[in-house]
Protein backbone atom coordinates (compact mmCIF):
# COMPACT_ATOMS: atom_id res chain seq x y z
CA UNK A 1 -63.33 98.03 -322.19
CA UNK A 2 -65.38 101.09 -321.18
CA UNK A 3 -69.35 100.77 -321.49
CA UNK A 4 -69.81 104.09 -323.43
CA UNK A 5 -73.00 105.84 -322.90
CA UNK A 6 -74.37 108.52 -326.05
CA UNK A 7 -76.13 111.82 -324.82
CA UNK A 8 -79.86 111.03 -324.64
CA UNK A 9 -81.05 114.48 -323.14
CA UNK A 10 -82.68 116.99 -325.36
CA UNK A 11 -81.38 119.49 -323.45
CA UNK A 12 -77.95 120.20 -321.75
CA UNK A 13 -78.05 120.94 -317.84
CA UNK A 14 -74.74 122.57 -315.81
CA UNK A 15 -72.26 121.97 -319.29
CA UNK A 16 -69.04 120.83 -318.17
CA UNK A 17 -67.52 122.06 -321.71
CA UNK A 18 -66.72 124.63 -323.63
CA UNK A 19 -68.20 125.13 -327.03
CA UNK A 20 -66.10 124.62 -330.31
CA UNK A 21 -65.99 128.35 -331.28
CA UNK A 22 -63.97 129.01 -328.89
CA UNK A 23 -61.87 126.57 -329.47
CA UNK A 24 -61.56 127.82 -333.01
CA UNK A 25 -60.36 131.05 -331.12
CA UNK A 26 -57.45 129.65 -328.70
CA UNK A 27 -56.29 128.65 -331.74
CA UNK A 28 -56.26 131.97 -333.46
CA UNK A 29 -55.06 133.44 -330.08
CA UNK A 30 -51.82 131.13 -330.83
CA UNK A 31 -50.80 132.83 -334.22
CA UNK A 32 -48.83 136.57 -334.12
CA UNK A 33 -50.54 139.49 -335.14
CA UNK A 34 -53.92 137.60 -335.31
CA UNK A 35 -57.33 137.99 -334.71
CA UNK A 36 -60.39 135.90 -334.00
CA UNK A 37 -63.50 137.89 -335.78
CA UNK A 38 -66.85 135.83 -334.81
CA UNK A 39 -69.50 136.01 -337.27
CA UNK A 40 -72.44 136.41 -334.28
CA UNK A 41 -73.96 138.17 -331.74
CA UNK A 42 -72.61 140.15 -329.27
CA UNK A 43 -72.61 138.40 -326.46
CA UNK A 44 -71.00 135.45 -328.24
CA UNK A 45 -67.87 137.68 -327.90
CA UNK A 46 -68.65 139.12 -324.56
CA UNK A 47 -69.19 135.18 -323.06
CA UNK A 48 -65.75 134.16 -324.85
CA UNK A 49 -63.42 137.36 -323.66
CA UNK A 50 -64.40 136.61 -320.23
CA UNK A 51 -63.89 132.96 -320.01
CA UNK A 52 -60.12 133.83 -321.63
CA UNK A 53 -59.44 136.77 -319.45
CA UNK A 54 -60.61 134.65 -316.19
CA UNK A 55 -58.52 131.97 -317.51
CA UNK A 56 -55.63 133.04 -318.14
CA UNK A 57 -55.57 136.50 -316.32
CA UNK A 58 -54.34 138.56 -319.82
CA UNK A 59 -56.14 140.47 -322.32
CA UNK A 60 -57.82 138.50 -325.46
CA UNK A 61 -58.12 140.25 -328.78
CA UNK A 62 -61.79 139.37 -329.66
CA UNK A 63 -64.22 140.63 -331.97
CA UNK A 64 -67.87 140.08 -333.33
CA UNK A 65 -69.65 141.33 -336.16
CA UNK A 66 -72.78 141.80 -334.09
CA UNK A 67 -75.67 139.48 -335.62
CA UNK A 68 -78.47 140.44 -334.32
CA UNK A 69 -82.30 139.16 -334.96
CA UNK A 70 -83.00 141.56 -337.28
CA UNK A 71 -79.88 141.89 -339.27
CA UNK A 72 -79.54 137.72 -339.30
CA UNK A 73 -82.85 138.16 -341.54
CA UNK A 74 -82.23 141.14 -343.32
CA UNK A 75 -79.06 141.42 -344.61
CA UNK A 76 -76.30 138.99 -342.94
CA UNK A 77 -73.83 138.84 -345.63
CA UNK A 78 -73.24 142.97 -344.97
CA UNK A 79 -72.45 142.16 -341.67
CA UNK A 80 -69.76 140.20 -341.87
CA UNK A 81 -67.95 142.21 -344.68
CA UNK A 82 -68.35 145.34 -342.13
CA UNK A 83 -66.85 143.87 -339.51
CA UNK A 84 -63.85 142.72 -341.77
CA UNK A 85 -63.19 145.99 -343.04
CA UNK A 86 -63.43 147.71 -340.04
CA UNK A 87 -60.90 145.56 -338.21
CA UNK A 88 -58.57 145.46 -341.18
CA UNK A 89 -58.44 148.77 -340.85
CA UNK A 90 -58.44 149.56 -336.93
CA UNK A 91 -56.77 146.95 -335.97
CA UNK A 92 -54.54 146.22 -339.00
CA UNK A 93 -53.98 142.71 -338.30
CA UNK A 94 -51.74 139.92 -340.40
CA UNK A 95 -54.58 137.28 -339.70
CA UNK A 96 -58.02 137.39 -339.33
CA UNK A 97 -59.84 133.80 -338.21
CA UNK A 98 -64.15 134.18 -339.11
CA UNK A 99 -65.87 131.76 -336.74
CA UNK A 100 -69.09 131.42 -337.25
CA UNK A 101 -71.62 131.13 -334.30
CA UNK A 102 -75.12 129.28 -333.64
CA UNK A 103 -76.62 131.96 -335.41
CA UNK A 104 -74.61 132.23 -338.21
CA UNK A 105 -74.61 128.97 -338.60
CA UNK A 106 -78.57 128.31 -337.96
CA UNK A 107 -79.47 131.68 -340.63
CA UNK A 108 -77.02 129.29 -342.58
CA UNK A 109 -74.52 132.05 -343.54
CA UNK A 110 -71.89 131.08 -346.78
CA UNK A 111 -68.77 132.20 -345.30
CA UNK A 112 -66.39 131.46 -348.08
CA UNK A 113 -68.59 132.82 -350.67
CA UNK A 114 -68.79 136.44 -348.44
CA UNK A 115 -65.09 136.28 -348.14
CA UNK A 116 -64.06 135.93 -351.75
CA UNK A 117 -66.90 138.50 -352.11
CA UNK A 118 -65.19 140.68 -349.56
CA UNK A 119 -62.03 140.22 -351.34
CA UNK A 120 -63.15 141.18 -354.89
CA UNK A 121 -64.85 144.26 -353.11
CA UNK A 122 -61.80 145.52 -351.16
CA UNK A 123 -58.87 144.00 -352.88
CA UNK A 124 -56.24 147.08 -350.80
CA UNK A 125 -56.56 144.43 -348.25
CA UNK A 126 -55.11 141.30 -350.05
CA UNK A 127 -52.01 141.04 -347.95
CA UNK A 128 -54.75 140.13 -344.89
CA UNK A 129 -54.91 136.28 -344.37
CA UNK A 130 -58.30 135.55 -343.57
CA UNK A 131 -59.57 131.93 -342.92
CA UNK A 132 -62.99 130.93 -342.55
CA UNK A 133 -63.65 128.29 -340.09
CA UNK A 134 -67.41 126.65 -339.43
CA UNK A 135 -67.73 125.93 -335.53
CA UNK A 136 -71.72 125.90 -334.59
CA UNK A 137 -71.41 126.16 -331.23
CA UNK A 138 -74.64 123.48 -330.59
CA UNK A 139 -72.09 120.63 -331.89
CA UNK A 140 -68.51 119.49 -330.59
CA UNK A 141 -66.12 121.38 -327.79
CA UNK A 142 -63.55 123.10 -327.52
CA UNK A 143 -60.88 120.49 -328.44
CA UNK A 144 -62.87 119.91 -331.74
CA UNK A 145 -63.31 123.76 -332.81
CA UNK A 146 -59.65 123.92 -331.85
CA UNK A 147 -58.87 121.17 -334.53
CA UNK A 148 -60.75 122.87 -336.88
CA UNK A 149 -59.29 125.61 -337.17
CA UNK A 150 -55.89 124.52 -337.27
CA UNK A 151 -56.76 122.30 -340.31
CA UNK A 152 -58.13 125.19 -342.05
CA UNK A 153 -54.78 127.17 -341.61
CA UNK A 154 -53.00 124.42 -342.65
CA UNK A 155 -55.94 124.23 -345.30
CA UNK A 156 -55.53 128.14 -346.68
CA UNK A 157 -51.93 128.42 -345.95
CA UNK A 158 -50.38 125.14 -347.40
CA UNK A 159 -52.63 123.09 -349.40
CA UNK A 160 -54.01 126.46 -351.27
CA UNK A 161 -50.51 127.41 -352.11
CA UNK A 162 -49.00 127.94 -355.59
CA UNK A 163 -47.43 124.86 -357.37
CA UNK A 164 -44.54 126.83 -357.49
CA UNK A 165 -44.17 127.43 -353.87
CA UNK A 166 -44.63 123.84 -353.11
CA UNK A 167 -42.00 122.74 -355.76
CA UNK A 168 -39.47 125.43 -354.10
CA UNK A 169 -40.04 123.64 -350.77
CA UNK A 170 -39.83 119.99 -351.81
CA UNK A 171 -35.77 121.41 -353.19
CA UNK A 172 -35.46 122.57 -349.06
CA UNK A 173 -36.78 119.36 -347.61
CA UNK A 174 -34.00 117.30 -347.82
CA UNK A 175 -31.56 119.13 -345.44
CA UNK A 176 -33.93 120.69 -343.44
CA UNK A 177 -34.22 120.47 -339.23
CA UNK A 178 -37.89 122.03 -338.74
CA UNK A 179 -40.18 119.41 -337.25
CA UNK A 180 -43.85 120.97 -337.28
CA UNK A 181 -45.63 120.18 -333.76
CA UNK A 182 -49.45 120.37 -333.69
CA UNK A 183 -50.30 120.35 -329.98
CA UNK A 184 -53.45 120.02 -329.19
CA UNK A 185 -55.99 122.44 -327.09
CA UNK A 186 -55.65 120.70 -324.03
CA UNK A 187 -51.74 121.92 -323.47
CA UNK A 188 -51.21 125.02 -321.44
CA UNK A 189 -48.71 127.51 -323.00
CA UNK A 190 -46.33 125.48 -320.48
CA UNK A 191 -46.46 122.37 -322.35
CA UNK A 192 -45.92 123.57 -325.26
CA UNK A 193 -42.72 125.84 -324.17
CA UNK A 194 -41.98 122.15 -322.83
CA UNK A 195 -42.30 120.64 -325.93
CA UNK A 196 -40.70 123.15 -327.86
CA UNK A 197 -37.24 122.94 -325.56
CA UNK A 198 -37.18 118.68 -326.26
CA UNK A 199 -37.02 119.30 -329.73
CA UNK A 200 -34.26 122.32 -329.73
CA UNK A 201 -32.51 120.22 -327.15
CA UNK A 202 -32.05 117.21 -330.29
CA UNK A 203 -30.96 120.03 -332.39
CA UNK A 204 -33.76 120.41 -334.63
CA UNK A 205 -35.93 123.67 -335.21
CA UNK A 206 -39.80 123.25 -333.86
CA UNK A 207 -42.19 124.92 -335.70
CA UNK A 208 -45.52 125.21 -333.17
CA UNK A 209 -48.59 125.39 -334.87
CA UNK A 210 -50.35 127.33 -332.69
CA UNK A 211 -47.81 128.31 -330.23
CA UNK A 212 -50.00 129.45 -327.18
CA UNK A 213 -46.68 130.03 -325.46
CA UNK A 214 -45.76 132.76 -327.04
CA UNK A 215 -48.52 134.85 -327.03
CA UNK A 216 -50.33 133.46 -323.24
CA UNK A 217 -47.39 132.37 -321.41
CA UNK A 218 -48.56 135.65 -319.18
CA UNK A 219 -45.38 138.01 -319.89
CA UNK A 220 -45.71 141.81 -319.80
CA UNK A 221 -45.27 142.82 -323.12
CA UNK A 222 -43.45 146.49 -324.24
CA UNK A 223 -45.93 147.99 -325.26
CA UNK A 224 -49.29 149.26 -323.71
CA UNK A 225 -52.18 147.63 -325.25
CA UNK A 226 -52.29 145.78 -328.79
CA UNK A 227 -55.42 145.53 -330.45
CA UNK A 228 -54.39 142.29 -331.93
CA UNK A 229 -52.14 139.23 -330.75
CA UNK A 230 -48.56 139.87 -330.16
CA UNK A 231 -46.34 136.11 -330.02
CA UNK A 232 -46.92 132.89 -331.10
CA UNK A 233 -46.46 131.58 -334.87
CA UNK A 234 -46.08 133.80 -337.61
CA UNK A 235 -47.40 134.40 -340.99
CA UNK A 236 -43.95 134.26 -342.08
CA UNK A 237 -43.50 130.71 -340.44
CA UNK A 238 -45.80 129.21 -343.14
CA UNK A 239 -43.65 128.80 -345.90
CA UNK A 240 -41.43 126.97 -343.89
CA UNK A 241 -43.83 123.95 -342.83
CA UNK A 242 -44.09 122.57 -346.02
CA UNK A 243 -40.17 122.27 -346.22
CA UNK A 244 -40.20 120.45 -343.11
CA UNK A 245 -38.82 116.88 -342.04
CA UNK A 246 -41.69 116.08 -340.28
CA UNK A 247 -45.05 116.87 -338.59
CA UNK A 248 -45.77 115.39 -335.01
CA UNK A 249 -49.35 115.98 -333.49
CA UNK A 250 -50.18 115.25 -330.51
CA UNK A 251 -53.28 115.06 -329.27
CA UNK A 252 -56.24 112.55 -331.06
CA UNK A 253 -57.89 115.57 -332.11
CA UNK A 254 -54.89 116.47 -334.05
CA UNK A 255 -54.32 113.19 -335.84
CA UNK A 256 -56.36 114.62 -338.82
CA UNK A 257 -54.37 117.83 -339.56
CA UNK A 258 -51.30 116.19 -338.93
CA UNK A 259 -52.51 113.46 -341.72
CA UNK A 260 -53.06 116.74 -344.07
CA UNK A 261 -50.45 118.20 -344.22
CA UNK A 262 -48.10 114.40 -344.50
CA UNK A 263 -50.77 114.36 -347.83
CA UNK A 264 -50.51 117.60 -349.58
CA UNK A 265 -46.50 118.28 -348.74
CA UNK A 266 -45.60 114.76 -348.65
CA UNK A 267 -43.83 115.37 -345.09
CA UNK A 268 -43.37 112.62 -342.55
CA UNK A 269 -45.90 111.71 -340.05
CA UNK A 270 -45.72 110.97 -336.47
CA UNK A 271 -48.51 110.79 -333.86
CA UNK A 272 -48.97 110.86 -329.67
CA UNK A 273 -51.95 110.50 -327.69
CA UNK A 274 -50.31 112.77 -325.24
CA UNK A 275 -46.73 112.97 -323.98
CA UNK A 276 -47.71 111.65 -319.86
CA UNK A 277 -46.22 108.80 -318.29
CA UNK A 278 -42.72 107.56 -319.31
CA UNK A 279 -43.94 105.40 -322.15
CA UNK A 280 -45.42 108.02 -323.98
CA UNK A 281 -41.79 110.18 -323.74
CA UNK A 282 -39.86 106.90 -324.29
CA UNK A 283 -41.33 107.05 -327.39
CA UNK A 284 -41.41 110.35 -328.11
CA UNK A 285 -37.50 110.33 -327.06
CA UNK A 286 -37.08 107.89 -329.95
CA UNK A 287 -38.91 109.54 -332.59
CA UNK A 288 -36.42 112.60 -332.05
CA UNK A 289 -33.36 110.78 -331.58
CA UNK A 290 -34.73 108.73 -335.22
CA UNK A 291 -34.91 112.40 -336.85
CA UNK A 292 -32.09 114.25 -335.88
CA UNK A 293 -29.53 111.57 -334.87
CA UNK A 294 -28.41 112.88 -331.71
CA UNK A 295 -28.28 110.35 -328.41
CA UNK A 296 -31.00 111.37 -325.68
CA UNK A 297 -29.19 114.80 -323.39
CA UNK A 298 -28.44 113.80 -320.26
CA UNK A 299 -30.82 116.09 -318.62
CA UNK A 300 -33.93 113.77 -319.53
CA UNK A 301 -32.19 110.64 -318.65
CA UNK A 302 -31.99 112.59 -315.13
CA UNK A 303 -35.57 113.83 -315.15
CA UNK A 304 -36.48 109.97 -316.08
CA UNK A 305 -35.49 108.81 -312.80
CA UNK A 306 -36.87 111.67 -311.17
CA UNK A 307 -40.37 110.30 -312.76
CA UNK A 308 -39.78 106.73 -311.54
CA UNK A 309 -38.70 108.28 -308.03
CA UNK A 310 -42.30 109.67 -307.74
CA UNK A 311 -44.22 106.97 -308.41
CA UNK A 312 -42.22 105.42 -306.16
CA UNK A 313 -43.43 108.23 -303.12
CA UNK A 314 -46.54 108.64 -304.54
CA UNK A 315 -47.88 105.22 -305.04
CA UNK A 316 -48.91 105.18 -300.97
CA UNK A 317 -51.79 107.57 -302.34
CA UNK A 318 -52.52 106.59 -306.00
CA UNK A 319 -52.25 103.34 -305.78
CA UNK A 320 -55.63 101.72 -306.20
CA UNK A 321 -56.54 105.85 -305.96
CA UNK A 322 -60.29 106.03 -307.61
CA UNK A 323 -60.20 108.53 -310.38
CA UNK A 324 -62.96 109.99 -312.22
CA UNK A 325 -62.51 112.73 -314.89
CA UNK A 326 -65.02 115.56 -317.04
CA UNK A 327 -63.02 116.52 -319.73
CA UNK A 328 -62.31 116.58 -323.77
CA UNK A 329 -61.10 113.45 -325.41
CA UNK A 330 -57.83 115.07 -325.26
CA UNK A 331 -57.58 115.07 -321.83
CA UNK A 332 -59.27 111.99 -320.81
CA UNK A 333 -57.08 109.87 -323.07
CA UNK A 334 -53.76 110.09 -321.44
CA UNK A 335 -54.95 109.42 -318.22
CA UNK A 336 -55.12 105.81 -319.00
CA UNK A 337 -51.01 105.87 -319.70
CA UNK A 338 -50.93 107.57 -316.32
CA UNK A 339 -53.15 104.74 -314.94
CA UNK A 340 -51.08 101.85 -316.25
CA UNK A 341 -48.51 103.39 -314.55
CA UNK A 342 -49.27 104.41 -311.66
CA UNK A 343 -52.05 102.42 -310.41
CA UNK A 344 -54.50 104.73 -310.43
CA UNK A 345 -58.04 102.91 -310.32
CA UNK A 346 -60.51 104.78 -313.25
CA UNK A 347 -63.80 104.73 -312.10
CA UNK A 348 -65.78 106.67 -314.70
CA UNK A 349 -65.78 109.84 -317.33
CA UNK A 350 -67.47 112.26 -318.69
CA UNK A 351 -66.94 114.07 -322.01
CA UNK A 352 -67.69 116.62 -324.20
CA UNK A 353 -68.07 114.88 -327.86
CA UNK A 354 -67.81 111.12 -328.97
CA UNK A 355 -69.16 111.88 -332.83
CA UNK A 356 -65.81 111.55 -334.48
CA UNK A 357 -65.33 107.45 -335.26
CA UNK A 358 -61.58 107.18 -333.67
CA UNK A 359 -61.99 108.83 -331.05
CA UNK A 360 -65.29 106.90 -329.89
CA UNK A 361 -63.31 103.75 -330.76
CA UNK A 362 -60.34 105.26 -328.39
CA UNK A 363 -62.75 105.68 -325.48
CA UNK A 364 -64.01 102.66 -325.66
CA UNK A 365 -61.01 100.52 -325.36
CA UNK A 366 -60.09 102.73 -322.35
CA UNK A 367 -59.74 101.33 -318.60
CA UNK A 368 -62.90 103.65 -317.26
CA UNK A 369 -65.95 101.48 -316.13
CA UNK A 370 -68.22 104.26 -317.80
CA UNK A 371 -67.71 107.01 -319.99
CA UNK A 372 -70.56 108.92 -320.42
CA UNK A 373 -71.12 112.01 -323.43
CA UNK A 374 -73.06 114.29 -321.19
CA UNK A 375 -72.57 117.25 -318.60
CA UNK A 376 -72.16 118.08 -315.00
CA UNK A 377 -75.30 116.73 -314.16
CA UNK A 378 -74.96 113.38 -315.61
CA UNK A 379 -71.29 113.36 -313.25
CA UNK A 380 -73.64 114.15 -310.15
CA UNK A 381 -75.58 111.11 -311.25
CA UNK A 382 -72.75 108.38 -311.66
CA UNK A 383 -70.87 109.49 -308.59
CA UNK A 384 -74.06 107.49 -306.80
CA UNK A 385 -72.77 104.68 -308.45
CA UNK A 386 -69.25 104.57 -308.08
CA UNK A 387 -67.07 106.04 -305.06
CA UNK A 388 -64.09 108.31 -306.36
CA UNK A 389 -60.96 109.81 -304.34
CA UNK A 390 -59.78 112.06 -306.92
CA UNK A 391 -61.43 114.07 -309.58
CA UNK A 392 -59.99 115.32 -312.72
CA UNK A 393 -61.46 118.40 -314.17
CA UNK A 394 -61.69 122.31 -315.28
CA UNK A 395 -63.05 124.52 -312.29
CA UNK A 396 -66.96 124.30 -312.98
CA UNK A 397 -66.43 121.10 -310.49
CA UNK A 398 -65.08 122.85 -307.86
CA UNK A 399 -68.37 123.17 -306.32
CA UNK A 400 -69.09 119.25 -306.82
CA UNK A 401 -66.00 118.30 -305.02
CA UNK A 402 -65.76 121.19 -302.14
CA UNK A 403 -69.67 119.44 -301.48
CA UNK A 404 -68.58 115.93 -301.54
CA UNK A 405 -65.11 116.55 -299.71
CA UNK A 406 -63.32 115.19 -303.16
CA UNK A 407 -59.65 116.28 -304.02
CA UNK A 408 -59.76 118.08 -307.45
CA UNK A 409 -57.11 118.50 -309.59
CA UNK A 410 -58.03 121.26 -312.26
CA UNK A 411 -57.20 120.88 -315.69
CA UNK A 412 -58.76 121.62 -318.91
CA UNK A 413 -60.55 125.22 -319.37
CA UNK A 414 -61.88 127.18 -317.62
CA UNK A 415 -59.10 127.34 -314.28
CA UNK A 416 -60.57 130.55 -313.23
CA UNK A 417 -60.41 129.91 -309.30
CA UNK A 418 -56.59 129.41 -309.71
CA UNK A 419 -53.75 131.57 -311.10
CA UNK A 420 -51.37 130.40 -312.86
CA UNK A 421 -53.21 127.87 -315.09
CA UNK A 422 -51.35 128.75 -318.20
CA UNK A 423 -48.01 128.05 -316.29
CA UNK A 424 -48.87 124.33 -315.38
CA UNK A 425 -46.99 121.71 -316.90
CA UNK A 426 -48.24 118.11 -317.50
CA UNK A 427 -45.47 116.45 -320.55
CA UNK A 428 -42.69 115.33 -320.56
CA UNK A 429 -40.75 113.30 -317.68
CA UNK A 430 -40.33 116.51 -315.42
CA UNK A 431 -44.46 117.45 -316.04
CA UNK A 432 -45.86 114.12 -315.11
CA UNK A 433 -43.27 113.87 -312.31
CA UNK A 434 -45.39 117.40 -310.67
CA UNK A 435 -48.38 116.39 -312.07
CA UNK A 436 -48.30 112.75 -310.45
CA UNK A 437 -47.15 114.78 -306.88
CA UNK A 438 -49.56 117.23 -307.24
CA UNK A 439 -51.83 114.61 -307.63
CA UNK A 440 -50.85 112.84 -304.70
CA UNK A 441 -50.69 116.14 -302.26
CA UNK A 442 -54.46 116.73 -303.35
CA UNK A 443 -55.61 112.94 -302.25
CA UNK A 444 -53.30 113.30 -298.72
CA UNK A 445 -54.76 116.78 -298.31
CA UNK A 446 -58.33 114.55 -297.91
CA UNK A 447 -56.35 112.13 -295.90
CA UNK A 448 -54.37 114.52 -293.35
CA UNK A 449 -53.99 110.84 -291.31
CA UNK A 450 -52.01 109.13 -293.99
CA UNK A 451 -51.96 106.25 -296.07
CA UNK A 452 -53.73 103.28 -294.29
CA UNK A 453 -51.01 101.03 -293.06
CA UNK A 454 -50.12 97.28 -294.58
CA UNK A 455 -51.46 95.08 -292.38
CA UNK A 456 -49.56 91.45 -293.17
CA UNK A 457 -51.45 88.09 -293.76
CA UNK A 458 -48.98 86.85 -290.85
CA UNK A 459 -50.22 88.69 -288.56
CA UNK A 460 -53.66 90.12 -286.96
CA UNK A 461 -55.40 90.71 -284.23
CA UNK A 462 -53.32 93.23 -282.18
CA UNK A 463 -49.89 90.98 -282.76
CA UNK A 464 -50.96 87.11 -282.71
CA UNK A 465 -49.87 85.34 -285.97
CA UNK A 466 -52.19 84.07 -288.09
CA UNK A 467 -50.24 80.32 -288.53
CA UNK A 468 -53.07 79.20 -291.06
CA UNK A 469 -52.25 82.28 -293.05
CA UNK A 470 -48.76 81.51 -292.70
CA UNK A 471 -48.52 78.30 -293.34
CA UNK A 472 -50.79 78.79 -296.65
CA UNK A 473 -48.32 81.17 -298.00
CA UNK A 474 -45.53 79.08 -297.07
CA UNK A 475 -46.74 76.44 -299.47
């Protein structure tokens, strides 16, 4: 059991985490022809473009309705049906996603009402989706904003529907093959193109919602420039989901849209902490060989005992390896599988948000000594207290580690002193297999001399037995 320690600081110093509005926007970012409008300042746009760009080394679609002082007490509502209408008609997008900001949401700004408001006002621009999403960046993280967002898609898009489109889909659900994935904000476009290729692979028809992989998996698109996002899930894809045979998220964050949309479309509901470690993909294996009724291909059965393989070569250096980790729930969560199997020795944590019930209850049966709500200060503090090998994190503890000579393996956002972030793979048999040997590369790279060698109960003292020792063990 983890002693779990609540933020006590009025004040946050050197955040470790990124705030829930953008969050809200990396989800956005996932859906085609989409656009994430926030309802704030400007430099609440400025801060997020940058942090995406240096992330994932691409250009974000991003746009504010510039709330300043003065217009926050003047006339707010103005600004945000402005900015709608002048992206709807710039930018002509499919989907617009309105975040709201700190100072939206401290000026205490009625989104929904503005946007039916909007929509009464400027009806030539019904065929726009546009979802409203509250994220006050002072609360939550990334992962949460991220959550949020997807649940009011699945909100606007499937719940909101006509009766009559929801009787027309319960008529398609009984010979269908889609299988709706909600992958959290912790997987890099990579996982989820991993993801995606288990399911085809069982012969069923994944439908990603958001699909970060096809819009920042990093290709070089036809054209030029686009204003808006270009990949990822379409508005067309909707009508499918609530047709499906079944919704799998994955990801605690998740848990609640996934439970959503199994109650409004009466779909079938599967969850996953994560997909590391070969329990977690045993499992998963199952789940898809239960839905589709196809026997497991023999290219996982292969990339199985690849896994086991590793842990095999790697145990020399994470075997009693102490690990501590700053990250989202998301994140921190399937370490423990990893852990378990591995032998990886969890020292102590640090996250972003423990407010939501299960997830506090999740960290707290987890095998850390310490998991602390707090920021990169509070990690500085509890490194004092316990020694760590290994450090699992996004790149604002690069600094930390280079200073106290600890490997780090980056994960999480921001990567920005790496390329290649979006192209790292952590689920499945074949991404645990890298990530437990990238892993172990990082903690030899601090130990250039090797493992320490077994030294034998037999025998000490440069080659005299030890015949109490051996006589004890005898017996």
């Amino acid at each position: 059991m983890a002693k779990l320690i609540k933020r006590k600081k009025p004040m946050t110093v050197d955040p470790v985490k990124v705030s829930q509005t953008m969050g809200a926007s990396l989800a956005f970012l996932g859906l085609d022809k989409s656009i994430p409008l926030l309802h704030g300042n400007q430099g609440c746009s400025a801060y997020g473009k940058i942090l995406f760009i240096r992330h994932f080394y691409e250009p974000v679609p991003l746009q504010t309705t510039g709330l300043d002082h003065l217009a926050a007490v003047m006339d707010p509502d103005q600004n945000l049906k402005e900015g709608l209408v002048t992206v709807c008609e710039k930018n002509k997008p499919e989907i617009i996603g309105v975040l709201t900001t700190g100072v939206s949401e401290a000026e205490g700004t009625d989104i929904k009402r503005i946007i039916k408001e909007f929509r009464m006002d400027y009806p030539q621009y019904d065929d726009v989706l546009v979802i409203p999403v509250c994220t006050p960046d002072y609360l939550g993280c990334l992962e949460s904003g991220y959550a949020a967002a997807v649940e009011a898609i699945i909100d606007n898009c499937i719940v909101q529907s006509p009766v009559e489109v929801k009787e027309k889909a319960k008529d398609k659900k009984k010979d269908s093959k889609d299988l709706v994935i909600l992958p959290s904000a912790m997987h890099t476009p990579a996982d989820i193109e991993t993801i995606r290729l288990m399911v085809e692979m069982f012969g069923l028809n994944p439908i990603l919602l958001p699909d970060l992989s096809g819009s920042l998996d990093g290709h070089l698109a036809e054209s030029r420039y686009s204003p808006i996002t270009y990949g990822g899930s379409s508005k067309g894809m909707f009508e499918r989901i609530a047709s499906a045979c079944g919704v799998v998220s994955i990801g605690l964050s998740m848990k609640s849209a996934g439970m959503l949309l199994h109650q409004c479309a009466g779909i079938s509901f599967f969850h996953f902490d994560g997909l590391t470690g070969i329990k977690a993909n045993d499992e998963f294996m199952a789940m898809l060989m239960k839905l589709s009724g196809n026997p497991v291909p023999a290219m996982y059965k292969r990339q199985r005992q690849c896994l086991r393989d590793a842990y095999l070569d790697a145990h020399f250096y994470l075997g009693q390896c102490r690990l501590a980790v700053a990250a989202d729930p998301d994140l921190l969560i399937p370490l423990q599988a990893l852990s378990e199997e591995t032998g990886l020795n969890l020292q102590y944590a640090v996250t972003s948000d423990t407010n939501n019930s299960e997830i506090k209850e999740k960290l707290e049966g987890l095998g850390y000594k310490t998991i602390q709500e707090g920021d990169l200060e509070d990690f500085r503090k509890l490194s004092y207290e316990y020694a760590v090998d290994l450090v699992v994190g996004n790149s604002y503890l690069a600094e930390f580690c280079e200073d106290q000579e600890l490997a780090h393996y980056r994960a999480g956002y921001p990567i920005y002193d790496r390329m290649g972030g979006s192209r790292i793979c952590r689920v499945g048999y074949a991404g645990t297999t890298d990530m437990v040997l990238d892993m172990a590369n990082l903690v030899w790279q601090q130990r250039p001399e090797g493992a320490d060698p077994y030294t034998s109960v037999f025998k000490r003292n440069g080659g005299a037995y030890d015949t109490d020792a051996a006589s004890h063990a005898s017996h």
